[in-house]
PDB file of N, CA and C in Angstrom:
ATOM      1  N   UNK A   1      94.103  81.888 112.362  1.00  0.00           N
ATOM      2  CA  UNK A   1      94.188  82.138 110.930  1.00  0.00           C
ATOM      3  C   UNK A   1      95.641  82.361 110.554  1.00  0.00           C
ATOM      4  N   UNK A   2      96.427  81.787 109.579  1.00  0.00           N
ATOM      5  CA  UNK A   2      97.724  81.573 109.030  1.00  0.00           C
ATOM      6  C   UNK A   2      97.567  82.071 107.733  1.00  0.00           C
ATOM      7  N   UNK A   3      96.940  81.711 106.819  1.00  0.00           N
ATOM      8  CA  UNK A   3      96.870  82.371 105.622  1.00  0.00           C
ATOM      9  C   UNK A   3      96.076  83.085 105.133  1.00  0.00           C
ATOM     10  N   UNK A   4      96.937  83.759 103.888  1.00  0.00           N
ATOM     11  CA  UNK A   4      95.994  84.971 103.005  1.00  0.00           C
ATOM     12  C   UNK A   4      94.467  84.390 102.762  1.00  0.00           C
ATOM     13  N   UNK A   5      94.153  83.339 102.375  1.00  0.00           N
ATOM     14  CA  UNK A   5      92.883  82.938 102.392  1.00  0.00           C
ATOM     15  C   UNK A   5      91.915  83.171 103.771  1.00  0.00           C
ATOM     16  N   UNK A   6      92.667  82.776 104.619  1.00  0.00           N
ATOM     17  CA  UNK A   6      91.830  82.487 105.815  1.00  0.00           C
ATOM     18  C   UNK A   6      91.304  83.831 105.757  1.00  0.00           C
ATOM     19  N   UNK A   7      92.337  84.989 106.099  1.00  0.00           N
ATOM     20  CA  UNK A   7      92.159  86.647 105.956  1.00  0.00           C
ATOM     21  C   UNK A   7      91.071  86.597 105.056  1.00  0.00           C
ATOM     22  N   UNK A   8      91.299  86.786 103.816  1.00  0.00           N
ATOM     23  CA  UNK A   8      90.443  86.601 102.484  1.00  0.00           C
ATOM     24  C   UNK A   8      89.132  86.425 102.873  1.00  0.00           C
ATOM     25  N   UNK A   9      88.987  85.377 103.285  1.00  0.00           N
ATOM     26  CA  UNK A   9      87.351  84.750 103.668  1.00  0.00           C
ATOM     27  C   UNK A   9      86.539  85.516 104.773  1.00  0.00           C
ATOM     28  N   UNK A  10      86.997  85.958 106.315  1.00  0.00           N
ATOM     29  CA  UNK A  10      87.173  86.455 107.014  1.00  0.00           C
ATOM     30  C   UNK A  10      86.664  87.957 107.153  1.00  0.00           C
ATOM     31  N   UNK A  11      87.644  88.852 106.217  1.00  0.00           N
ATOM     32  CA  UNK A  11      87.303  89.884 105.503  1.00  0.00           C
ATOM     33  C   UNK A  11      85.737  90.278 104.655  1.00  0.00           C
ATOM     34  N   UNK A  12      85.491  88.619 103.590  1.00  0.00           N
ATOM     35  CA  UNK A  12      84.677  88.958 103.453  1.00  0.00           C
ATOM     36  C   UNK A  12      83.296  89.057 103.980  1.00  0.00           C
ATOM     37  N   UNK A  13      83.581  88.237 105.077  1.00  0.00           N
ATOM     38  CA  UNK A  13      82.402  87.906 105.633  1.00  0.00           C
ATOM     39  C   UNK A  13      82.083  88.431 106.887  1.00  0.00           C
ATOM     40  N   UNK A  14      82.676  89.552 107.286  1.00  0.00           N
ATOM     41  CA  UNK A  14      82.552  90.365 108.663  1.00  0.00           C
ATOM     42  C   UNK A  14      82.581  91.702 108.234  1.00  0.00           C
ATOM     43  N   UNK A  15      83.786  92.323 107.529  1.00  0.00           N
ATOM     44  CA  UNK A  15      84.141  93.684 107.351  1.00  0.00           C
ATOM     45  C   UNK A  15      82.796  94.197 106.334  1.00  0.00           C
ATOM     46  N   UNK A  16      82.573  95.497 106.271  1.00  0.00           N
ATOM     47  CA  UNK A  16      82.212  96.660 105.359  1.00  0.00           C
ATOM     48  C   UNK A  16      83.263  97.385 105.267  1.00  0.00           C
ATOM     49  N   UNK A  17      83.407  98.242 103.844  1.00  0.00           N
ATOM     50  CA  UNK A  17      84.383  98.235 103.420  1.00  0.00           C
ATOM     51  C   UNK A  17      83.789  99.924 102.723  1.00  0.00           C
ATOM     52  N   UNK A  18      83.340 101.319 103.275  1.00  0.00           N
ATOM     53  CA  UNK A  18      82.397 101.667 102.990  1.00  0.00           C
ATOM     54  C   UNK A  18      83.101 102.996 102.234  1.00  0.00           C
ATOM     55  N   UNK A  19      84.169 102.629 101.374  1.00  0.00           N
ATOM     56  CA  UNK A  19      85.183 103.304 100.378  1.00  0.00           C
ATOM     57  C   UNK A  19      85.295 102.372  99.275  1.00  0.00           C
ATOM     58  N   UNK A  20      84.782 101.812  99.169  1.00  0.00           N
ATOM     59  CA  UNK A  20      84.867 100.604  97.975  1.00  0.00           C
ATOM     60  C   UNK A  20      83.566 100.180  97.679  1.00  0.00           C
ATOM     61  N   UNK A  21      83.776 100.331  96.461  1.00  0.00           N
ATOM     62  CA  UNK A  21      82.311  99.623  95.407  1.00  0.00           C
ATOM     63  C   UNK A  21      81.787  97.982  95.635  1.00  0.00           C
ATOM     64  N   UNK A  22      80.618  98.118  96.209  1.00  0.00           N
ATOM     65  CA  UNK A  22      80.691  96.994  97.044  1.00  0.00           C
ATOM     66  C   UNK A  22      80.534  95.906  95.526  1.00  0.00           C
ATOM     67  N   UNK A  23      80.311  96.076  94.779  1.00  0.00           N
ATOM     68  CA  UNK A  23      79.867  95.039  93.258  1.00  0.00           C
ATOM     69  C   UNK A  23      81.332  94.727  92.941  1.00  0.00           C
ATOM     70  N   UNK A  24      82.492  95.535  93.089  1.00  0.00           N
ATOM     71  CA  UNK A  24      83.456  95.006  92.301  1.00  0.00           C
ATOM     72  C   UNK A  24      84.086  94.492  93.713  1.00  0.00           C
ATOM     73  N   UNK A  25      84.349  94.581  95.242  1.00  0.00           N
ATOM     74  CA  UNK A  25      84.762  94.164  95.919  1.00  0.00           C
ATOM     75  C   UNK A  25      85.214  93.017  96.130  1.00  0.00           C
ATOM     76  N   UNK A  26      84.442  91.783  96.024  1.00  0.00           N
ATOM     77  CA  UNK A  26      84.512  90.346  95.870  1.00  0.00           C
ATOM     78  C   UNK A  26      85.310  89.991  95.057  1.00  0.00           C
ATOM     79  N   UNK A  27      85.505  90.548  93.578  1.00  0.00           N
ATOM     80  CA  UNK A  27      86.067  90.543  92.575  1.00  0.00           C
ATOM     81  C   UNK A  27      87.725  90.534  92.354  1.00  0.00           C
ATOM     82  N   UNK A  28      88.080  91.879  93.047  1.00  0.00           N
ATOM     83  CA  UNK A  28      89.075  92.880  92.974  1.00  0.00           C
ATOM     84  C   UNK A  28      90.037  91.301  93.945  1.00  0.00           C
ATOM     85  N   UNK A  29      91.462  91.270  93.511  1.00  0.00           N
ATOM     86  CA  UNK A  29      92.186  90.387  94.409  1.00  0.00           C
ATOM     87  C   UNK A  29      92.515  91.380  95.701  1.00  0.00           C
ATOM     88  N   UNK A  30      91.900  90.504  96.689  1.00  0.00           N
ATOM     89  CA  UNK A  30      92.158  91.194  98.302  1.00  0.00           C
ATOM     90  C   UNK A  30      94.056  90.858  98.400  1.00  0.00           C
ATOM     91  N   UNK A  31      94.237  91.594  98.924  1.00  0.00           N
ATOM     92  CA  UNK A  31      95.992  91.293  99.834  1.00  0.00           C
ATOM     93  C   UNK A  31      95.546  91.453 101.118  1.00  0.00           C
ATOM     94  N   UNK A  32      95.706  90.398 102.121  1.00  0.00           N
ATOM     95  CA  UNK A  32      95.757  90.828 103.435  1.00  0.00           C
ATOM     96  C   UNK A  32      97.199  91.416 104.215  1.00  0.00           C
ATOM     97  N   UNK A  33      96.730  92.202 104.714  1.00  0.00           N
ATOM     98  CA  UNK A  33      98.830  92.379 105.233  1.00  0.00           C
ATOM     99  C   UNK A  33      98.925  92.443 106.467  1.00  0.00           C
ATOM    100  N   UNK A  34      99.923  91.500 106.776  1.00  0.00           N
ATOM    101  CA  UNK A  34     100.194  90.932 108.635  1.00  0.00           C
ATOM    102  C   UNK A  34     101.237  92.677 109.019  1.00  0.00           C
ATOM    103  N   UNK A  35     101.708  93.234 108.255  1.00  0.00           N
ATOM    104  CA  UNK A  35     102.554  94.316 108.940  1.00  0.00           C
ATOM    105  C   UNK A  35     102.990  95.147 107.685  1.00  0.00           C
ATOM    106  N   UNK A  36     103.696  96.800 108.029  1.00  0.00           N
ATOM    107  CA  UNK A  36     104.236  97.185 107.303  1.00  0.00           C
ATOM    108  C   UNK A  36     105.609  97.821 107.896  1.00  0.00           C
ATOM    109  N   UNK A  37     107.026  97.934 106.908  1.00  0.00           N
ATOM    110  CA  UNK A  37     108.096  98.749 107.720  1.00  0.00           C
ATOM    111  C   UNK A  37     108.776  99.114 106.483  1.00  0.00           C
ATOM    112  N   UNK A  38     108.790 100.359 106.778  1.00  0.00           N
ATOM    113  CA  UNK A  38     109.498 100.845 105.674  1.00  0.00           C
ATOM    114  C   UNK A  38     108.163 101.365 104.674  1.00  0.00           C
ATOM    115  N   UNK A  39     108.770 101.391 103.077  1.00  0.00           N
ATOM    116  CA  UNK A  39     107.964 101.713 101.548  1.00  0.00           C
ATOM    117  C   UNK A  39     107.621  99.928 102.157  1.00  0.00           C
ATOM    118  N   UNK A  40     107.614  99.367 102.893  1.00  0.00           N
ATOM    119  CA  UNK A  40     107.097  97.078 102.598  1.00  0.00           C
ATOM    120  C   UNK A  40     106.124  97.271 102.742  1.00  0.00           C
ATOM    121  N   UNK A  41     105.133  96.528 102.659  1.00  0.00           N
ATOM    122  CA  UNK A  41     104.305  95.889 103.893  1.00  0.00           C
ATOM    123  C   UNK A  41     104.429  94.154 103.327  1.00  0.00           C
ATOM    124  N   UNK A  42     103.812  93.326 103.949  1.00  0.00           N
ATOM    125  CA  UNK A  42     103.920  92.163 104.390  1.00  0.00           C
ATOM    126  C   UNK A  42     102.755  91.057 104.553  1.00  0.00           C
ATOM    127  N   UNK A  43     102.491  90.157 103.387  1.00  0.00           N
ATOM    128  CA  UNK A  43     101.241  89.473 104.117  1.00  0.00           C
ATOM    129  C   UNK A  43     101.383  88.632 104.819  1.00  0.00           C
ATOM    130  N   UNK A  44     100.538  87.428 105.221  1.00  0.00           N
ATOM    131  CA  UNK A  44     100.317  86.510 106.643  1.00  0.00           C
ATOM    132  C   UNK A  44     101.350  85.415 105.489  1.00  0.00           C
ATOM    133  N   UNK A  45     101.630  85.275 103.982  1.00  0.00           N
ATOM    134  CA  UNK A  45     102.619  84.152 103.536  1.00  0.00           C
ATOM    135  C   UNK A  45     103.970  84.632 103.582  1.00  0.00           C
ATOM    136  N   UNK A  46     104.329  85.832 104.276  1.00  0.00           N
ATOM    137  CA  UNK A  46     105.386  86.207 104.003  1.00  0.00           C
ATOM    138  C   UNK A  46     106.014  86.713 102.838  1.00  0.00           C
ATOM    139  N   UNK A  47     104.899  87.287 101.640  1.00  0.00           N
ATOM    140  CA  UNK A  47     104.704  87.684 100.425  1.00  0.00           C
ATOM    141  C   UNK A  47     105.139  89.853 100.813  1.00  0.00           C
ATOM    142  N   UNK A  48     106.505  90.061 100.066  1.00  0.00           N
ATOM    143  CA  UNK A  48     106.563  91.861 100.403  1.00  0.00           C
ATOM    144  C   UNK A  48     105.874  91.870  99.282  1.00  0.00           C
ATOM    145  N   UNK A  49     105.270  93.239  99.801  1.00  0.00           N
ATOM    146  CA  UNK A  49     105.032  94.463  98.199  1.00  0.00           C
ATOM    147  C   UNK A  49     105.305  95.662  98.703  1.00  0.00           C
ATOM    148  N   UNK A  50     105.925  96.575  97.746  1.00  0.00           N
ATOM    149  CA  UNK A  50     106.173  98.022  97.745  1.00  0.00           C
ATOM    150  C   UNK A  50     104.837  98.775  98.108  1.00  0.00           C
ATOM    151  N   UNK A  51     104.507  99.313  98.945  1.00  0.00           N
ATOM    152  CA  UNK A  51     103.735 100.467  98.978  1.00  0.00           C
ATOM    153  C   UNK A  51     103.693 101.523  98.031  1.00  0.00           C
ATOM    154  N   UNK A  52     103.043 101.505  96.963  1.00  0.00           N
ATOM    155  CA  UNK A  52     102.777 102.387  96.311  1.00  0.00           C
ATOM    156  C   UNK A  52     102.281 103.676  96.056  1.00  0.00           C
ATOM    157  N   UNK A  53     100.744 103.259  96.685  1.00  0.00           N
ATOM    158  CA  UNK A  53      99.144 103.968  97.233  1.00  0.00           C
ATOM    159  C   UNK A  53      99.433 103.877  98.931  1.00  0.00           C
ATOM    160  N   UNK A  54     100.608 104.292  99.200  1.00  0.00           N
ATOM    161  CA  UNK A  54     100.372 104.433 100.760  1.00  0.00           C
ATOM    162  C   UNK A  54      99.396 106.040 101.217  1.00  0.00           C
ATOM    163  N   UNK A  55      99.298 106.430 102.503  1.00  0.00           N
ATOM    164  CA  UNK A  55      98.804 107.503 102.970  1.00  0.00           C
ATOM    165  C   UNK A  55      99.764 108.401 103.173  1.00  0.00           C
ATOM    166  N   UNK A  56      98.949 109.645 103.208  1.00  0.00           N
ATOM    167  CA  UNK A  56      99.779 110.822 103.571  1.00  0.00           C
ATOM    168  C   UNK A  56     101.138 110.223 104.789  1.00  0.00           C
ATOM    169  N   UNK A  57     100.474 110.213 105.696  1.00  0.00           N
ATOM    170  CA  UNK A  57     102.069 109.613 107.320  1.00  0.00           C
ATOM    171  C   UNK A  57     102.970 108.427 106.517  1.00  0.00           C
ATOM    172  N   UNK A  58     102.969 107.932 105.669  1.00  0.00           N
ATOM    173  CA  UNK A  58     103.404 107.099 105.195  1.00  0.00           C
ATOM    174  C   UNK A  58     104.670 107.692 104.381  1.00  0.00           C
ATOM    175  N   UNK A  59     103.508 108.304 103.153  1.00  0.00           N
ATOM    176  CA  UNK A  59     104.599 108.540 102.499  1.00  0.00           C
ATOM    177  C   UNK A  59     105.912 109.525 103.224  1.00  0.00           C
ATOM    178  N   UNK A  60     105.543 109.760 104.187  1.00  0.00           N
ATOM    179  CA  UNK A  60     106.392 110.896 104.700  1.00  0.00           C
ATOM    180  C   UNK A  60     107.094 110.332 105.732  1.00  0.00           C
ATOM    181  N   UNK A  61     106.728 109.534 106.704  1.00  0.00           N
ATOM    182  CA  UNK A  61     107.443 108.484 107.837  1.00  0.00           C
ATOM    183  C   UNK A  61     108.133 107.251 107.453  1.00  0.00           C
ATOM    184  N   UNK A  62     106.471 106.581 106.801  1.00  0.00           N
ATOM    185  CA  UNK A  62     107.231 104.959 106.024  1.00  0.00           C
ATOM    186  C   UNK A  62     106.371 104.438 107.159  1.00  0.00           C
ATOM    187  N   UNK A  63     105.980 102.915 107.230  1.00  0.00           N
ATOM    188  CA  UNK A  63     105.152 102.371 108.455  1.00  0.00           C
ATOM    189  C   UNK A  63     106.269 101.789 109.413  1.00  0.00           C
ATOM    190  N   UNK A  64     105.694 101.754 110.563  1.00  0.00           N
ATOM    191  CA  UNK A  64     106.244 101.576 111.510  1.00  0.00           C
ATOM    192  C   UNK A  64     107.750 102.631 112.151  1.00  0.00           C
ATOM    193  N   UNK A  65     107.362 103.153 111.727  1.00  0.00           N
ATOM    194  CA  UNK A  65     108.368 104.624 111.974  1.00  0.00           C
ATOM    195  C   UNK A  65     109.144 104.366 113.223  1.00  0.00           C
ATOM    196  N   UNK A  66     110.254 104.063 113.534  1.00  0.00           N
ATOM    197  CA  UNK A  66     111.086 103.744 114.971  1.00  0.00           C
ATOM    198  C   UNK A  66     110.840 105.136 116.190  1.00  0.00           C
ATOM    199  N   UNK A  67     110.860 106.426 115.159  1.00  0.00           N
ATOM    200  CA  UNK A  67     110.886 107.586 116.081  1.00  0.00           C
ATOM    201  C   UNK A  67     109.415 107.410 116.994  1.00  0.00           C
ATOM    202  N   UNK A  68     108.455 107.619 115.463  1.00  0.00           N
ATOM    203  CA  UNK A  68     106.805 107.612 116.222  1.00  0.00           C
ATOM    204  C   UNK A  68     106.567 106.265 117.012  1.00  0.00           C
ATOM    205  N   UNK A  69     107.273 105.040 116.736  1.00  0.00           N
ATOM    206  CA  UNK A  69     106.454 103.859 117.513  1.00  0.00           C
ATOM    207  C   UNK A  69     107.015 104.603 119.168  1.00  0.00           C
ATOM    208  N   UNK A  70     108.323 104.813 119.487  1.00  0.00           N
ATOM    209  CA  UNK A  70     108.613 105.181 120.456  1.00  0.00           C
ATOM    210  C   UNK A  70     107.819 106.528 121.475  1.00  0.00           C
ATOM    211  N   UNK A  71     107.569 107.480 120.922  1.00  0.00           N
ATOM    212  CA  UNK A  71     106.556 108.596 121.212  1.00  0.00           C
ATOM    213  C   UNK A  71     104.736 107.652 121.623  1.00  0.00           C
ATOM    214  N   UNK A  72     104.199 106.919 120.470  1.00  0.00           N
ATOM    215  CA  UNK A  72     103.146 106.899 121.188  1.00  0.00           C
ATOM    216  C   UNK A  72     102.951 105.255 121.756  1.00  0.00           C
ATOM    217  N   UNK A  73     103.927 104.444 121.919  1.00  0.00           N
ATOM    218  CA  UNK A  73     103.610 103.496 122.735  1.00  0.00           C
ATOM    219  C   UNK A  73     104.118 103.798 124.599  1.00  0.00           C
TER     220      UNK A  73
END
């Protein structure tokens, strides 16, 4: 799989998603994202977006954190 579609399709047809309203799910535009570093993350077209709605470790590390990847790999 290479593209956001492939993801897209994929997603819908394997995952539960059991934080999300399953009626508007289909609906809602999916982003798949191949990685995140930094406030980025990154989809499979090479498309950034700002993290906005990141998580708590996020907002406070950023993804892929150089200190933490080193500690738990």
């Amino acid at each position: 799989m290479t593209t956001n579609q492939d993801w897209i399709q994929r997603d819908l047809s394997v995952l539960w998603h059991p934080c999300t309203q399953m009626k508007d799910h289909e609906r809602l535009p999916l982003i798949p994202i191949r990685r995140g570093q930094g406030v980025w993350l990154e989809d499979f077209e090479g498309q950034r977006y700002l993290d906005a709605i990141s998580s708590w470790w996020v907002n406070i590390f950023g993804h892929a954190n150089p200190r933490i990847n080193a500690r738990v790999t």
